[in-house]
PDB file of N, CA and C in Angstrom:
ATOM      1  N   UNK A   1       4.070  19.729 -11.492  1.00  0.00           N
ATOM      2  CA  UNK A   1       4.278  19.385 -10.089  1.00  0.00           C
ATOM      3  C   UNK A   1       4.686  20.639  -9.336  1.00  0.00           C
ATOM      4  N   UNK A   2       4.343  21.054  -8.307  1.00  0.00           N
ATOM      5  CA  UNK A   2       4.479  21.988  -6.990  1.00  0.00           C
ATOM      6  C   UNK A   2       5.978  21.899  -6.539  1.00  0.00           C
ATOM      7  N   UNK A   3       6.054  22.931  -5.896  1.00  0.00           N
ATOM      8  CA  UNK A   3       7.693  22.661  -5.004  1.00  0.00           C
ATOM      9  C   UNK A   3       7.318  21.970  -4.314  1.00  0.00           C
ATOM     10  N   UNK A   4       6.003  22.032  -3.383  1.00  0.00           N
ATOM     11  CA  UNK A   4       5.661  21.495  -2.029  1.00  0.00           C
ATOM     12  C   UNK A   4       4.414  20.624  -2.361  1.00  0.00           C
ATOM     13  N   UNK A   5       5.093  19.470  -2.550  1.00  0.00           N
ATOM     14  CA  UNK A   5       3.762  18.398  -1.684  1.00  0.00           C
ATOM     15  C   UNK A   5       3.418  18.339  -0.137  1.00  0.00           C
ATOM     16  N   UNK A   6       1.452  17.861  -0.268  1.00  0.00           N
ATOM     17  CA  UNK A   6       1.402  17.675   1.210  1.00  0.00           C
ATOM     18  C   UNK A   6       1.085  15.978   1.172  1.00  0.00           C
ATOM     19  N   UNK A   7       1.669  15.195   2.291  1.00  0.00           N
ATOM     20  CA  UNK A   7       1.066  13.973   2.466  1.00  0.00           C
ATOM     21  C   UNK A   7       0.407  13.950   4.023  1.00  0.00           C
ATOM     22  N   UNK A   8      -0.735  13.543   4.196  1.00  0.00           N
ATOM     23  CA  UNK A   8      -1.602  13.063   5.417  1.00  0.00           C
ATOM     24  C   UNK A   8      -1.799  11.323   5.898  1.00  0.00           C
ATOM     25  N   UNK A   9      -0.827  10.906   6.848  1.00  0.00           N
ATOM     26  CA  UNK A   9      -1.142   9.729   7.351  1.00  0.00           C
ATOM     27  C   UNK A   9      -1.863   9.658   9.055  1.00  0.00           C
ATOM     28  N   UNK A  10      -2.120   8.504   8.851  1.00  0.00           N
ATOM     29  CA  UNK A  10      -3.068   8.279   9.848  1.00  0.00           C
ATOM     30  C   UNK A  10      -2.632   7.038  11.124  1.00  0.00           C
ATOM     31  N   UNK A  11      -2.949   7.240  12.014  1.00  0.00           N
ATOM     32  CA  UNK A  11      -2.246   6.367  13.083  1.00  0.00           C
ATOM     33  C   UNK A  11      -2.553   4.779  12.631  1.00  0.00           C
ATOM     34  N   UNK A  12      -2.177   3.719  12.774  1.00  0.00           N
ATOM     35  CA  UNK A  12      -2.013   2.052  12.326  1.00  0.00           C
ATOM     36  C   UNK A  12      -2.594   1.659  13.376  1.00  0.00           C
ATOM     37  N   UNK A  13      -3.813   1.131  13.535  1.00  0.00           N
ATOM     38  CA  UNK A  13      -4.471   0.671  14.644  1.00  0.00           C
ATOM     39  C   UNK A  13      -4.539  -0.571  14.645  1.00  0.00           C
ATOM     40  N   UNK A  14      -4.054  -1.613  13.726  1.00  0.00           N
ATOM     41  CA  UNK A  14      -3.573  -2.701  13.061  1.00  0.00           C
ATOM     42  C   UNK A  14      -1.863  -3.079  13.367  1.00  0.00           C
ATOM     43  N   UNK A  15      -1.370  -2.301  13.583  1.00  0.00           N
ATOM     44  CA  UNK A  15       0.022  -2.197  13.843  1.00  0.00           C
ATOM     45  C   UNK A  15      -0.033  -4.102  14.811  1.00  0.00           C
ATOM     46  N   UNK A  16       0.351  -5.035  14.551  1.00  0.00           N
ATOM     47  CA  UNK A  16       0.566  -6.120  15.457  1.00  0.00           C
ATOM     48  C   UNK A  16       1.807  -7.148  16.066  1.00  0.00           C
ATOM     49  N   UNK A  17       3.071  -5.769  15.069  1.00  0.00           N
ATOM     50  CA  UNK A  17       4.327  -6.410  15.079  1.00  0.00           C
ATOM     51  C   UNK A  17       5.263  -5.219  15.071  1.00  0.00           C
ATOM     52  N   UNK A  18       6.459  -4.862  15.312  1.00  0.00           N
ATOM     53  CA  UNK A  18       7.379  -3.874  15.338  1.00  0.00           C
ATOM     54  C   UNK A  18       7.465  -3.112  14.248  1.00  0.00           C
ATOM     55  N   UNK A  19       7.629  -4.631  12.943  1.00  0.00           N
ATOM     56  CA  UNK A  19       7.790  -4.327  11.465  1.00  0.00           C
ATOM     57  C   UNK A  19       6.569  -3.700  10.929  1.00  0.00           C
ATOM     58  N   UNK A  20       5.847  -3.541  11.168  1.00  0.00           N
ATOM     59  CA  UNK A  20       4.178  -3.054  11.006  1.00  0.00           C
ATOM     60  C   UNK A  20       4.478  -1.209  11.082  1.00  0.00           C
ATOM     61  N   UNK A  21       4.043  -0.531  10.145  1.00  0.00           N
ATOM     62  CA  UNK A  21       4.281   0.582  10.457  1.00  0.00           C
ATOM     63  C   UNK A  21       3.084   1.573  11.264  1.00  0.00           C
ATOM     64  N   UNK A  22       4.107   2.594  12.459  1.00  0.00           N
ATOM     65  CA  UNK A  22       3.246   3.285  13.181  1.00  0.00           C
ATOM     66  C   UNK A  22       1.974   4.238  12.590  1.00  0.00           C
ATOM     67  N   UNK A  23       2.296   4.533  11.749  1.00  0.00           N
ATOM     68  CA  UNK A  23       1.020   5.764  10.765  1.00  0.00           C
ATOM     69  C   UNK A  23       1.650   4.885   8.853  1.00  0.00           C
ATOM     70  N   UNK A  24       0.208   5.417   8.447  1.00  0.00           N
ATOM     71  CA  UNK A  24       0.220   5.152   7.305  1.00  0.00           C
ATOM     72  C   UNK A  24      -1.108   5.833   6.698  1.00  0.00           C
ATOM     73  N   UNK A  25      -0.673   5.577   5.026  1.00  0.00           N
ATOM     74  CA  UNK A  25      -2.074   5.946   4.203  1.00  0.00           C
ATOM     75  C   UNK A  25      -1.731   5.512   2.797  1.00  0.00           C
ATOM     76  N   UNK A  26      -3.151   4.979   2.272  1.00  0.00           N
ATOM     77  CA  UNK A  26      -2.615   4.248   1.138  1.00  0.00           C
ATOM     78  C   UNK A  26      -3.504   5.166  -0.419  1.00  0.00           C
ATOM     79  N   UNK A  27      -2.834   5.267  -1.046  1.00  0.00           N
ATOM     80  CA  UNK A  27      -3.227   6.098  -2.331  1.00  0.00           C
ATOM     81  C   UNK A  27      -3.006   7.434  -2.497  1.00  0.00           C
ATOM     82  N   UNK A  28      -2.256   7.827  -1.989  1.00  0.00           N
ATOM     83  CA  UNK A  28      -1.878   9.651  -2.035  1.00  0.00           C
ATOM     84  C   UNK A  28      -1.516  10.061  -2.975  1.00  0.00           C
ATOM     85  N   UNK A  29      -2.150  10.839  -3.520  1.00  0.00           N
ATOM     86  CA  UNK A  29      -1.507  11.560  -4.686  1.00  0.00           C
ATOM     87  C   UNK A  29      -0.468  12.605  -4.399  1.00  0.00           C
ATOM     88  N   UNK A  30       0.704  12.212  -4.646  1.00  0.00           N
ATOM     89  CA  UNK A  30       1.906  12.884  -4.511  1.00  0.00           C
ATOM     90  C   UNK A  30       3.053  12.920  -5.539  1.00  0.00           C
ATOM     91  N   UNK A  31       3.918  13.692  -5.635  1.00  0.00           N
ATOM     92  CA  UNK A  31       4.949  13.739  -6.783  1.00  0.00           C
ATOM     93  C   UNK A  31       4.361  13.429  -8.422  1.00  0.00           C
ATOM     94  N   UNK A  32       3.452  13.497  -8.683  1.00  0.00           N
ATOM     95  CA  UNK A  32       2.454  13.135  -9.581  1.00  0.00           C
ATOM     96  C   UNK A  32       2.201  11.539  -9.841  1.00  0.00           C
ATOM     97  N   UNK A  33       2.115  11.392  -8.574  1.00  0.00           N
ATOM     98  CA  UNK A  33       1.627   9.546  -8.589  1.00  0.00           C
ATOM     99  C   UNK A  33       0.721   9.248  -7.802  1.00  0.00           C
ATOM    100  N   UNK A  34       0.284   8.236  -7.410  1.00  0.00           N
ATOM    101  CA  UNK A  34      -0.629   7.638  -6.697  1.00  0.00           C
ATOM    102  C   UNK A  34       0.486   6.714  -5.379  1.00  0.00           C
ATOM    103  N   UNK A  35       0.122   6.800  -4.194  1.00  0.00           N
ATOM    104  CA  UNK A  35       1.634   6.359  -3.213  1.00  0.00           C
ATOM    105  C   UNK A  35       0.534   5.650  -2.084  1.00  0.00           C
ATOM    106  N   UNK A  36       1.569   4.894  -1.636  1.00  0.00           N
ATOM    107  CA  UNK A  36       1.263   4.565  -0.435  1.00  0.00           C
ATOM    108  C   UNK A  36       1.982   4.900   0.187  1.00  0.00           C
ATOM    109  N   UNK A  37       2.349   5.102   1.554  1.00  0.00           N
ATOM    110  CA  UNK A  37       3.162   5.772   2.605  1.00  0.00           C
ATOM    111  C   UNK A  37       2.742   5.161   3.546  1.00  0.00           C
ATOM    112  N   UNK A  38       3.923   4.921   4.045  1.00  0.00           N
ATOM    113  CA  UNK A  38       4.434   3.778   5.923  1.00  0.00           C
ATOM    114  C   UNK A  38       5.298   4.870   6.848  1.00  0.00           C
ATOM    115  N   UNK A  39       5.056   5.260   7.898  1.00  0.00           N
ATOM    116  CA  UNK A  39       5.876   5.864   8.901  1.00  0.00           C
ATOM    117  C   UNK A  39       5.995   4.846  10.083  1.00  0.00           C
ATOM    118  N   UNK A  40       7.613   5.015  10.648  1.00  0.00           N
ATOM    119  CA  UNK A  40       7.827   4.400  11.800  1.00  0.00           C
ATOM    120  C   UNK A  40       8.324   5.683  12.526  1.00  0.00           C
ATOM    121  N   UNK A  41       8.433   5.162  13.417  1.00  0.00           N
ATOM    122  CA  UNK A  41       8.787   6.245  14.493  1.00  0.00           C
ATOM    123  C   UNK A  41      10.118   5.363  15.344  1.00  0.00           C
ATOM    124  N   UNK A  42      11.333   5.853  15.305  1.00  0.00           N
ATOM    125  CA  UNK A  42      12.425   5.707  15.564  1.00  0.00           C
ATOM    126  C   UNK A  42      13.079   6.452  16.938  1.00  0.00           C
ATOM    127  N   UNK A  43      14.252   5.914  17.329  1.00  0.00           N
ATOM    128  CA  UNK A  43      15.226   6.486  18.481  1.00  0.00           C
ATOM    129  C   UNK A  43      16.548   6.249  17.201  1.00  0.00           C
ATOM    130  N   UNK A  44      17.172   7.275  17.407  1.00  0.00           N
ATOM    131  CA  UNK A  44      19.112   7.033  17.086  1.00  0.00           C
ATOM    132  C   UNK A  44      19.544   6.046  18.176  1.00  0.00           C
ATOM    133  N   UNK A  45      21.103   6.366  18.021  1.00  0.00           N
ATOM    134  CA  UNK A  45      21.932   5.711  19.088  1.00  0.00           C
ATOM    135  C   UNK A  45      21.917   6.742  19.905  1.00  0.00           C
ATOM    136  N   UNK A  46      21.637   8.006  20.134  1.00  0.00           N
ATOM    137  CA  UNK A  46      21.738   8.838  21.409  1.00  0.00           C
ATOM    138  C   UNK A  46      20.233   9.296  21.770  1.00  0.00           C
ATOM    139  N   UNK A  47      19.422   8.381  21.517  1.00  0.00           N
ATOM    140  CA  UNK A  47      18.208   8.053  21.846  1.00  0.00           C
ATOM    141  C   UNK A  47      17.335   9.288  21.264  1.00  0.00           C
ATOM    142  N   UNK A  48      17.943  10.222  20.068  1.00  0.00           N
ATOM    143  CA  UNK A  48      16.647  11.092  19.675  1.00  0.00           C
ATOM    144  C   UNK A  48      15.631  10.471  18.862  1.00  0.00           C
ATOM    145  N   UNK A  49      14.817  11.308  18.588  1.00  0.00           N
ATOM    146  CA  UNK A  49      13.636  10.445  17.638  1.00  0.00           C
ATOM    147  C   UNK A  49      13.846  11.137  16.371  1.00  0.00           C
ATOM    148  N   UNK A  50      12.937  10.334  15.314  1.00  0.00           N
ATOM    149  CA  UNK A  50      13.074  10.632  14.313  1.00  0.00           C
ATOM    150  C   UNK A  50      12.178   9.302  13.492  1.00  0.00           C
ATOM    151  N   UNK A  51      12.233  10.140  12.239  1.00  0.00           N
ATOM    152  CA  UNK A  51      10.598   9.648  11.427  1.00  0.00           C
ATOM    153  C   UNK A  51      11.343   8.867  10.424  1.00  0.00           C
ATOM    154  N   UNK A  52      11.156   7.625  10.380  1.00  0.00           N
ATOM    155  CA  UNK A  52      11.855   6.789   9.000  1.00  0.00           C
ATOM    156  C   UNK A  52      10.049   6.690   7.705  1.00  0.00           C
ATOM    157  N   UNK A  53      10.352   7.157   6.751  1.00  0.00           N
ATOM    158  CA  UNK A  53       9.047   7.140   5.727  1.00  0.00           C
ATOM    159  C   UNK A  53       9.253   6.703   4.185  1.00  0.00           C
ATOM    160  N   UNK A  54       8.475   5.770   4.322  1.00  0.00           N
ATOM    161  CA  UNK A  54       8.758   4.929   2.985  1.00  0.00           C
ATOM    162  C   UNK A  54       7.162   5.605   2.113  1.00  0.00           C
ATOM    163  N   UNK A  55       7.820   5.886   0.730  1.00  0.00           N
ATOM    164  CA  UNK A  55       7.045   5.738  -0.341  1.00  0.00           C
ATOM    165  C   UNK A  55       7.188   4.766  -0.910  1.00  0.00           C
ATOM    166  N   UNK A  56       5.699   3.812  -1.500  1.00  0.00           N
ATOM    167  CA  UNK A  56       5.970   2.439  -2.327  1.00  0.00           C
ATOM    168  C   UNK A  56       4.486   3.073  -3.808  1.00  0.00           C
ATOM    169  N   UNK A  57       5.039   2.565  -4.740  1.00  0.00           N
ATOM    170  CA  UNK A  57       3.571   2.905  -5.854  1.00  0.00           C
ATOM    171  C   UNK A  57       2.481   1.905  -5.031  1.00  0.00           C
ATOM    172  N   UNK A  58       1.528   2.992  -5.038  1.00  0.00           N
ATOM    173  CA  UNK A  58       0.095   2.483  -4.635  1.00  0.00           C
ATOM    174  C   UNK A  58      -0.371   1.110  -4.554  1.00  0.00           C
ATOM    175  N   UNK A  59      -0.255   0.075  -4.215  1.00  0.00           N
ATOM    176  CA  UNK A  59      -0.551  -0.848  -4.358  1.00  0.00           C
ATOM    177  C   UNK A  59      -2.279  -1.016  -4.955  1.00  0.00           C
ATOM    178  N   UNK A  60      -2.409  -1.781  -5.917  1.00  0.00           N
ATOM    179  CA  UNK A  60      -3.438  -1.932  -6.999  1.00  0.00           C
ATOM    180  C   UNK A  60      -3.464  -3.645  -6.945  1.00  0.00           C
ATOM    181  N   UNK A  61      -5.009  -4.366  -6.600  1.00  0.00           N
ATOM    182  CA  UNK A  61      -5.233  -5.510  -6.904  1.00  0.00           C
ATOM    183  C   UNK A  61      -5.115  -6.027  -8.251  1.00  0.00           C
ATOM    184  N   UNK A  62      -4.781  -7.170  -8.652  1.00  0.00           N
ATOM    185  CA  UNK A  62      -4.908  -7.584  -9.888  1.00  0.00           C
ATOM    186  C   UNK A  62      -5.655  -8.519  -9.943  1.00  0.00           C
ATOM    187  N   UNK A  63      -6.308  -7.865 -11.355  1.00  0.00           N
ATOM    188  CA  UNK A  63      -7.601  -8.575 -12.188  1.00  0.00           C
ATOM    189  C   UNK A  63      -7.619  -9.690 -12.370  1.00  0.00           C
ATOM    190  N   UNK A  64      -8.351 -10.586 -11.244  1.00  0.00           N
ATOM    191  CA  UNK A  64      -8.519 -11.949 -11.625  1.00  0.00           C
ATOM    192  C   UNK A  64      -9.400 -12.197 -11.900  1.00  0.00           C
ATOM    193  N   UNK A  65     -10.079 -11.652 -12.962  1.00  0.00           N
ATOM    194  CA  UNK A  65     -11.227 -11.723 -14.133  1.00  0.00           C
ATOM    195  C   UNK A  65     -12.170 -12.806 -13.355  1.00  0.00           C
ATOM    196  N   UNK A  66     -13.489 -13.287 -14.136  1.00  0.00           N
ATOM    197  CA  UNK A  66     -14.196 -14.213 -13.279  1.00  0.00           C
ATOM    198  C   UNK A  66     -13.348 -15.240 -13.012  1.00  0.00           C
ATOM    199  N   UNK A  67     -14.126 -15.668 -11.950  1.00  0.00           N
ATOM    200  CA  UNK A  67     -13.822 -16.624 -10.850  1.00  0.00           C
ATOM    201  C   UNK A  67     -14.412 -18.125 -11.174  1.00  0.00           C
ATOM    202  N   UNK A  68     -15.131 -17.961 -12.265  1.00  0.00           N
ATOM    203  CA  UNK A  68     -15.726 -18.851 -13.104  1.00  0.00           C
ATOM    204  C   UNK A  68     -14.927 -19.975 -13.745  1.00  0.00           C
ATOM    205  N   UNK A  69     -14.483 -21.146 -13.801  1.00  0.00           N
ATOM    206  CA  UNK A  69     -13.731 -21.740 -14.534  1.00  0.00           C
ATOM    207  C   UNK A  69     -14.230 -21.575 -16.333  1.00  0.00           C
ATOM    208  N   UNK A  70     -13.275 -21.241 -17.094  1.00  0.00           N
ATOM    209  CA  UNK A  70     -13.588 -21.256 -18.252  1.00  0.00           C
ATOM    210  C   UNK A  70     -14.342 -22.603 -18.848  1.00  0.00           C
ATOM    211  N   UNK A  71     -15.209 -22.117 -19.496  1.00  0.00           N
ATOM    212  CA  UNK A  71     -15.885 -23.672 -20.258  1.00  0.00           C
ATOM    213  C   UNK A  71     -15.383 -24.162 -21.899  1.00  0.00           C
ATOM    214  N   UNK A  72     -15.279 -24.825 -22.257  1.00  0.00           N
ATOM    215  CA  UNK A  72     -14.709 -25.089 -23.703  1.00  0.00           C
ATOM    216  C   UNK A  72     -15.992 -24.837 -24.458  1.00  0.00           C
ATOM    217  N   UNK A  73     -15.191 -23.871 -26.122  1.00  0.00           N
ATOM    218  CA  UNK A  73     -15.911 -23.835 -27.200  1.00  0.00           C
ATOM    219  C   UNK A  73     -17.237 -25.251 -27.428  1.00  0.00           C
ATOM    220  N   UNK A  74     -17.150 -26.224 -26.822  1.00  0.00           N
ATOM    221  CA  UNK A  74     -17.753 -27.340 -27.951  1.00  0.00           C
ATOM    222  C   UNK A  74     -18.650 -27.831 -26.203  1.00  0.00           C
ATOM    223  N   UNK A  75     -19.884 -27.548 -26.026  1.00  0.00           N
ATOM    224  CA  UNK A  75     -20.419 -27.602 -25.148  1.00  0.00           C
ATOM    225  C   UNK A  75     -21.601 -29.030 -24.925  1.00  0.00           C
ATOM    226  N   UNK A  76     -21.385 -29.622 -26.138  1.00  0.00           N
ATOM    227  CA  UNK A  76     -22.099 -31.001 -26.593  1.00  0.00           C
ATOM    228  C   UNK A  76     -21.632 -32.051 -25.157  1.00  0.00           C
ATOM    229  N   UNK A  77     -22.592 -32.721 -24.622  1.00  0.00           N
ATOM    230  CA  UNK A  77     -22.490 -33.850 -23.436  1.00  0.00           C
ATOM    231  C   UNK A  77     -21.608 -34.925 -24.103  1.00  0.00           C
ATOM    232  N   UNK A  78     -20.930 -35.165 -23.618  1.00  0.00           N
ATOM    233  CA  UNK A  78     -19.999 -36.472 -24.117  1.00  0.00           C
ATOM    234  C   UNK A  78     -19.926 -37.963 -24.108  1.00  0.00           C
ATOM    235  N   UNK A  79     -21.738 -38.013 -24.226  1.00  0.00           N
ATOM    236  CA  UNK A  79     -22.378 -39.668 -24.266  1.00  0.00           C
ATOM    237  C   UNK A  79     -22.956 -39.969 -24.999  1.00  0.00           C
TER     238      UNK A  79
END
């Protein structure tokens, strides 16, 4: 691993709620992982700004193998 990682996010054009983050990007290879990354864009209490940024592991679908209902071993009609 590098001293310096770079990460690149992209503006949320989807954004449809507060909680929704302003920029994002999903799969970055960073710190030697695969990441997703959320930026909001913030005020303090003396109204400066500032960047709140969450790393989460990459989010990955899970394998819901066919969609097929399994059929039983013994395939004989039952009449």
């Amino acid at each position: 691993m590098s001293d310096q990682e770079k990460v690149r996010v992209f503006h949320n054009s989807y954004k449809t709620a507060d909680n929704h983050p302003d920029f994002s990007s999903k799969g970055v290879e960073a710190f030697g992982k695969s990441l997703d990354v959320a930026v909001w864009k913030n005020k303090d209490k003396n109204g400066n700004d500032y960047l709140n940024i969450q790393f989460d592991p990459a989010y990955e679908k899970a394998d819901q193998g066919s969609s097929a209902p399994k059929q039983d071993s013994d395939d004989r009609i039952p009449f």
